[in-house]
N, C-alpha and C. Protein backbone atom coordinates (compact mmCIF):
# COMPACT_ATOMS: atom_id res chain seq x y z
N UNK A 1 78.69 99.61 76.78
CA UNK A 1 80.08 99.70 76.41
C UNK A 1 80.80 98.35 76.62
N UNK A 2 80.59 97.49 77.92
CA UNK A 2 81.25 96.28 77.91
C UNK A 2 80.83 95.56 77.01
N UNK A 3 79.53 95.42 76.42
CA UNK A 3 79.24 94.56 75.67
C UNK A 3 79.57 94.82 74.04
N UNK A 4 80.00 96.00 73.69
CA UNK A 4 80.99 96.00 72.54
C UNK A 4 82.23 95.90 72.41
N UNK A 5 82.84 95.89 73.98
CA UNK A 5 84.13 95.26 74.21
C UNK A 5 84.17 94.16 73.67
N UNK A 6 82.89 93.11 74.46
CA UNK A 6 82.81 91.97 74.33
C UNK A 6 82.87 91.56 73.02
N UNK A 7 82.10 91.93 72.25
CA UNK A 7 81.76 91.82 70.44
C UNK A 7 83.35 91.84 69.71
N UNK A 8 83.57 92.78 70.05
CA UNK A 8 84.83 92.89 69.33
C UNK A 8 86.18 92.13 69.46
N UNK A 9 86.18 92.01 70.94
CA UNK A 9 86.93 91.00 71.27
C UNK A 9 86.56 89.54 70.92
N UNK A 10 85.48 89.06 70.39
CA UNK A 10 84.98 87.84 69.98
C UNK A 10 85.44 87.83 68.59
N UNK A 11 84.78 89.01 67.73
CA UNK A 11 85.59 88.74 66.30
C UNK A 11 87.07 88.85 66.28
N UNK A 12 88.28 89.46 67.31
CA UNK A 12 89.14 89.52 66.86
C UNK A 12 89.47 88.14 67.61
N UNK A 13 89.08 86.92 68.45
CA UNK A 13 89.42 85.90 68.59
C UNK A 13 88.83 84.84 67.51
N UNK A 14 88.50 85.42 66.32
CA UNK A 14 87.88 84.48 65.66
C UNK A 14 86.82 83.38 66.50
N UNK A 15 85.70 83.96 67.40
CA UNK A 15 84.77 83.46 67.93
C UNK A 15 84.98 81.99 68.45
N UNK A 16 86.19 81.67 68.78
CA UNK A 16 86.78 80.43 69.27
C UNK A 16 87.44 80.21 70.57
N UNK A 17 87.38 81.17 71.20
CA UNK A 17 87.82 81.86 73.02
C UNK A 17 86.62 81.62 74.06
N UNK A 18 86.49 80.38 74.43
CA UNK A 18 85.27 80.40 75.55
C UNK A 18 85.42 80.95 76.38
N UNK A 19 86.80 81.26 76.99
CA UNK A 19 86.30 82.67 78.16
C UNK A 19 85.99 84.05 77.66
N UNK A 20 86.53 84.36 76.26
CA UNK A 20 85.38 85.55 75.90
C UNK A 20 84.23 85.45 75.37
N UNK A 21 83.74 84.20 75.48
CA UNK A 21 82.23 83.87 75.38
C UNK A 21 81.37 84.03 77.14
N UNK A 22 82.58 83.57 77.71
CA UNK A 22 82.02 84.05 78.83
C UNK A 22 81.86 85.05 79.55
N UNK A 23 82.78 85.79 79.01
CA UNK A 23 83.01 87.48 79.01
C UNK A 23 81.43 87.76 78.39
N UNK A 24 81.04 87.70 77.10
CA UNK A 24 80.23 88.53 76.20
C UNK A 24 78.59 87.75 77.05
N UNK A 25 78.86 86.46 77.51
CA UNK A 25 77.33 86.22 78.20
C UNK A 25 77.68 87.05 79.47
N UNK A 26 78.17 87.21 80.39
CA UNK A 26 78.32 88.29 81.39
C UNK A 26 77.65 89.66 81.07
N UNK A 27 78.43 90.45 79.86
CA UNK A 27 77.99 91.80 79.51
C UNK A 27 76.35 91.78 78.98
N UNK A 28 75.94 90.20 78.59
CA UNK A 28 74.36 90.23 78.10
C UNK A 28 73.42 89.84 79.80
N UNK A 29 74.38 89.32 80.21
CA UNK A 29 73.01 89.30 81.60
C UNK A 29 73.12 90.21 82.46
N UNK A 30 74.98 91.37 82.45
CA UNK A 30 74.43 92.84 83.27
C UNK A 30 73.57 93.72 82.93
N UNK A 31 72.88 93.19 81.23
CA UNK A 31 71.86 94.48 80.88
C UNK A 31 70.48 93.63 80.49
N UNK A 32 70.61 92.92 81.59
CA UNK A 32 69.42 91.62 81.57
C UNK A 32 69.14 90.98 80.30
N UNK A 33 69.85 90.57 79.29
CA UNK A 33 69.48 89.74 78.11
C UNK A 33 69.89 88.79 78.45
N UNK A 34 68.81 87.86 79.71
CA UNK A 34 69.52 86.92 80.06
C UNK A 34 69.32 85.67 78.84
N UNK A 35 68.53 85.42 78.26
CA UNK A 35 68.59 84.21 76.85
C UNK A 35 69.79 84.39 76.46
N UNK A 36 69.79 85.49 76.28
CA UNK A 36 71.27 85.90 75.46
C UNK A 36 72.62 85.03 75.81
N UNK A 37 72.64 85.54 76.97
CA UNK A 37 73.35 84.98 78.07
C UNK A 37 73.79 83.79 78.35
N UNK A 38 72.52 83.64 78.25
CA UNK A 38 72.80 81.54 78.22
C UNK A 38 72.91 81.51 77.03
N UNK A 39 72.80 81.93 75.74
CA UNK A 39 73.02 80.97 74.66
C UNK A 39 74.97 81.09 73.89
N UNK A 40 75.61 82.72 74.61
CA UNK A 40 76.44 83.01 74.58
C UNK A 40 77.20 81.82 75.43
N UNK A 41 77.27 81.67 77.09
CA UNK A 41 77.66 80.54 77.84
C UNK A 41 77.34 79.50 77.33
N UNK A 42 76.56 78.67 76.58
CA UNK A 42 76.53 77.08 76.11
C UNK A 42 77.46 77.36 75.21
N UNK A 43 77.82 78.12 74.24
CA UNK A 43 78.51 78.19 73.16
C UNK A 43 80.24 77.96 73.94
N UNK A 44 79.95 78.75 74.76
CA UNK A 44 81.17 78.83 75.52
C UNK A 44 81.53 77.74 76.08
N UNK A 45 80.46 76.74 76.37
CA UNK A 45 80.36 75.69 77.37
C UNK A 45 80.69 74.62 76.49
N UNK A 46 80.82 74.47 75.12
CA UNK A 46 80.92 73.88 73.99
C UNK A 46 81.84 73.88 73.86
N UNK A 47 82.65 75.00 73.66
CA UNK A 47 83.91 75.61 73.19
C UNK A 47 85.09 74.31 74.39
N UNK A 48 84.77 75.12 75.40
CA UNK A 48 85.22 74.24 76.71
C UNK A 48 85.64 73.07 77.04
N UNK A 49 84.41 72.57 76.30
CA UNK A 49 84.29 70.76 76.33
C UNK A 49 84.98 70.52 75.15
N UNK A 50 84.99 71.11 74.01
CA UNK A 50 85.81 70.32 72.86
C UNK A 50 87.20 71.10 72.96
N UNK A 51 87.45 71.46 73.92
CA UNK A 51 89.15 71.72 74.33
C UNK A 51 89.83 71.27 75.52
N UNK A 52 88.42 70.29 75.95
CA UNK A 52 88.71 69.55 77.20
C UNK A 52 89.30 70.71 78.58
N UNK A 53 88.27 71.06 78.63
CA UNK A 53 89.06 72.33 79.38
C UNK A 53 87.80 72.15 80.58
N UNK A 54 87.78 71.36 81.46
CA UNK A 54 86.67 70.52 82.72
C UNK A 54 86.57 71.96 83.45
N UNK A 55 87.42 72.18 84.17
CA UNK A 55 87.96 73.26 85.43
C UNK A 55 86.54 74.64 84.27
N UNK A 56 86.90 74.37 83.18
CA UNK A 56 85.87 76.32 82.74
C UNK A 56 84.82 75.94 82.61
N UNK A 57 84.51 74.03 81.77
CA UNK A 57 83.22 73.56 81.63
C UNK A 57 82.49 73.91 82.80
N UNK A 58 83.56 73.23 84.16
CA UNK A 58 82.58 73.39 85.69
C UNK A 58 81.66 74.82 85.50
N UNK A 59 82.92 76.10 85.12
CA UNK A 59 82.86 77.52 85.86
C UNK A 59 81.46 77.74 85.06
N UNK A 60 81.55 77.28 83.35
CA UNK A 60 80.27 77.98 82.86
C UNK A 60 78.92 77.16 82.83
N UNK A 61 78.84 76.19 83.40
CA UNK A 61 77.37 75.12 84.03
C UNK A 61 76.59 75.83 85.25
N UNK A 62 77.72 76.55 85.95
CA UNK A 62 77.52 77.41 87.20
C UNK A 62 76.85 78.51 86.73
N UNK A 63 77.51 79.27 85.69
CA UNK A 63 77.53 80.62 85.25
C UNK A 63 75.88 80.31 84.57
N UNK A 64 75.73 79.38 83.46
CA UNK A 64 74.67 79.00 83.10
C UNK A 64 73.17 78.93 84.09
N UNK A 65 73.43 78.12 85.19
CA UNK A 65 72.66 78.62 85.98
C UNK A 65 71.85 79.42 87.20
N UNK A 66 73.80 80.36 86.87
CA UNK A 66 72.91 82.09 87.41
C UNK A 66 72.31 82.52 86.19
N UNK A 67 72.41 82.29 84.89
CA UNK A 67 71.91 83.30 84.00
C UNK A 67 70.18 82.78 84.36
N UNK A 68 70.23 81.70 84.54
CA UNK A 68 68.35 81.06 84.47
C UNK A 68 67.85 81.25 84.98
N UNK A 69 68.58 81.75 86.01
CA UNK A 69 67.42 82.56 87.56
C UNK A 69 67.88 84.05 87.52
N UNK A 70 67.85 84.38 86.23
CA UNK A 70 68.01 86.02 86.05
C UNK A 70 68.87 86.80 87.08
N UNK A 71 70.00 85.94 87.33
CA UNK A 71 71.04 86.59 88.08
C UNK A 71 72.27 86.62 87.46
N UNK A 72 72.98 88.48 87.03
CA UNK A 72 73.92 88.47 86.57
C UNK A 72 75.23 88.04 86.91
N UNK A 73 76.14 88.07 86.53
CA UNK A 73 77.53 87.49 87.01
C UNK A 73 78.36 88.67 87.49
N UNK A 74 78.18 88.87 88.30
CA UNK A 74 78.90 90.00 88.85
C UNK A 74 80.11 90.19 89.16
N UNK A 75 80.09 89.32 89.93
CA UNK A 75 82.11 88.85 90.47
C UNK A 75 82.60 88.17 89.69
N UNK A 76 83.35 88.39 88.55
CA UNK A 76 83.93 87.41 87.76
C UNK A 76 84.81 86.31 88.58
N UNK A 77 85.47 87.16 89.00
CA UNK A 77 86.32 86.26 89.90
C UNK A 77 86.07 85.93 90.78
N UNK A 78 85.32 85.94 91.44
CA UNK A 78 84.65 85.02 92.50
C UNK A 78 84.00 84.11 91.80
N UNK A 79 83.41 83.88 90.95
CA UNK A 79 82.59 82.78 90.34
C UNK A 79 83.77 81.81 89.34
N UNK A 80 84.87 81.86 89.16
CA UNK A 80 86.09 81.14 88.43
C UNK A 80 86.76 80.37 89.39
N UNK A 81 86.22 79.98 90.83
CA UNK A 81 86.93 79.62 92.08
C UNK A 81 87.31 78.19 91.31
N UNK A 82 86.85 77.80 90.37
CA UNK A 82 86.66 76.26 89.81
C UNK A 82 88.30 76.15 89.09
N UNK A 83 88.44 77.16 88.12
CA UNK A 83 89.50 77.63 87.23
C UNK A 83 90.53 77.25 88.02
N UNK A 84 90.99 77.64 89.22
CA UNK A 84 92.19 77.68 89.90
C UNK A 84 92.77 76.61 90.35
C-alpha cells in the first residue's frame, strides 16, 4: 500500500520531487527491492543535486548506503537529521 502511495504521488509530482523519490525508494527497500531502492534514491540524488539542494544530497548518499547493505529506512526522520 505505501508503495502505491508512493507511485502515485510521483506521477502527480510530475516525477520531479526528490523527496518523493525518496519516499518511493523507502517503500521499495521496506519490501526488500533493495536495487529498486537505490535506483529510485540516485534519481532522487540527481534530482537534489540539480536543485542544489546539499542538506537532501547529504540525506540520500546516506539513504543510498543503507539501501546496499540491505537495510531499510525505517525512521524517516531520524535519518533527515542532515535536512535540518
Amino acid at each position: 500500500m505505501a508503495l502505491d502511495h508512493a507511485q502515485r504521488a510521483l506521477r502527480l509530482s510530475g516525477e520531479s520531487n526528490p523527496r518523493i523519490w525518496r519516499l518511493f525508494a523507502a517503500a521499495e527497500a521496506e519490501l526488500g527491492r533493495f536495487d529498486a531502492a537505490i535506483d529510485a534514491a540516485e534519481k532522487a540524488l540527481r534530482l537534489a543535486e540539480s536543485q542544489n539542494n546539499v542538506a537532501l544530497a547529504r540525506t540520500l548518499e546516506s539513504n543510498i548506503a543503507l539501501f546496499r547493505n540491505a537495510s531499510p529506512l525505517r525512521d524517516i526522520n531520524q535519518a533527515t537529521t542532515s535536512e535540518r
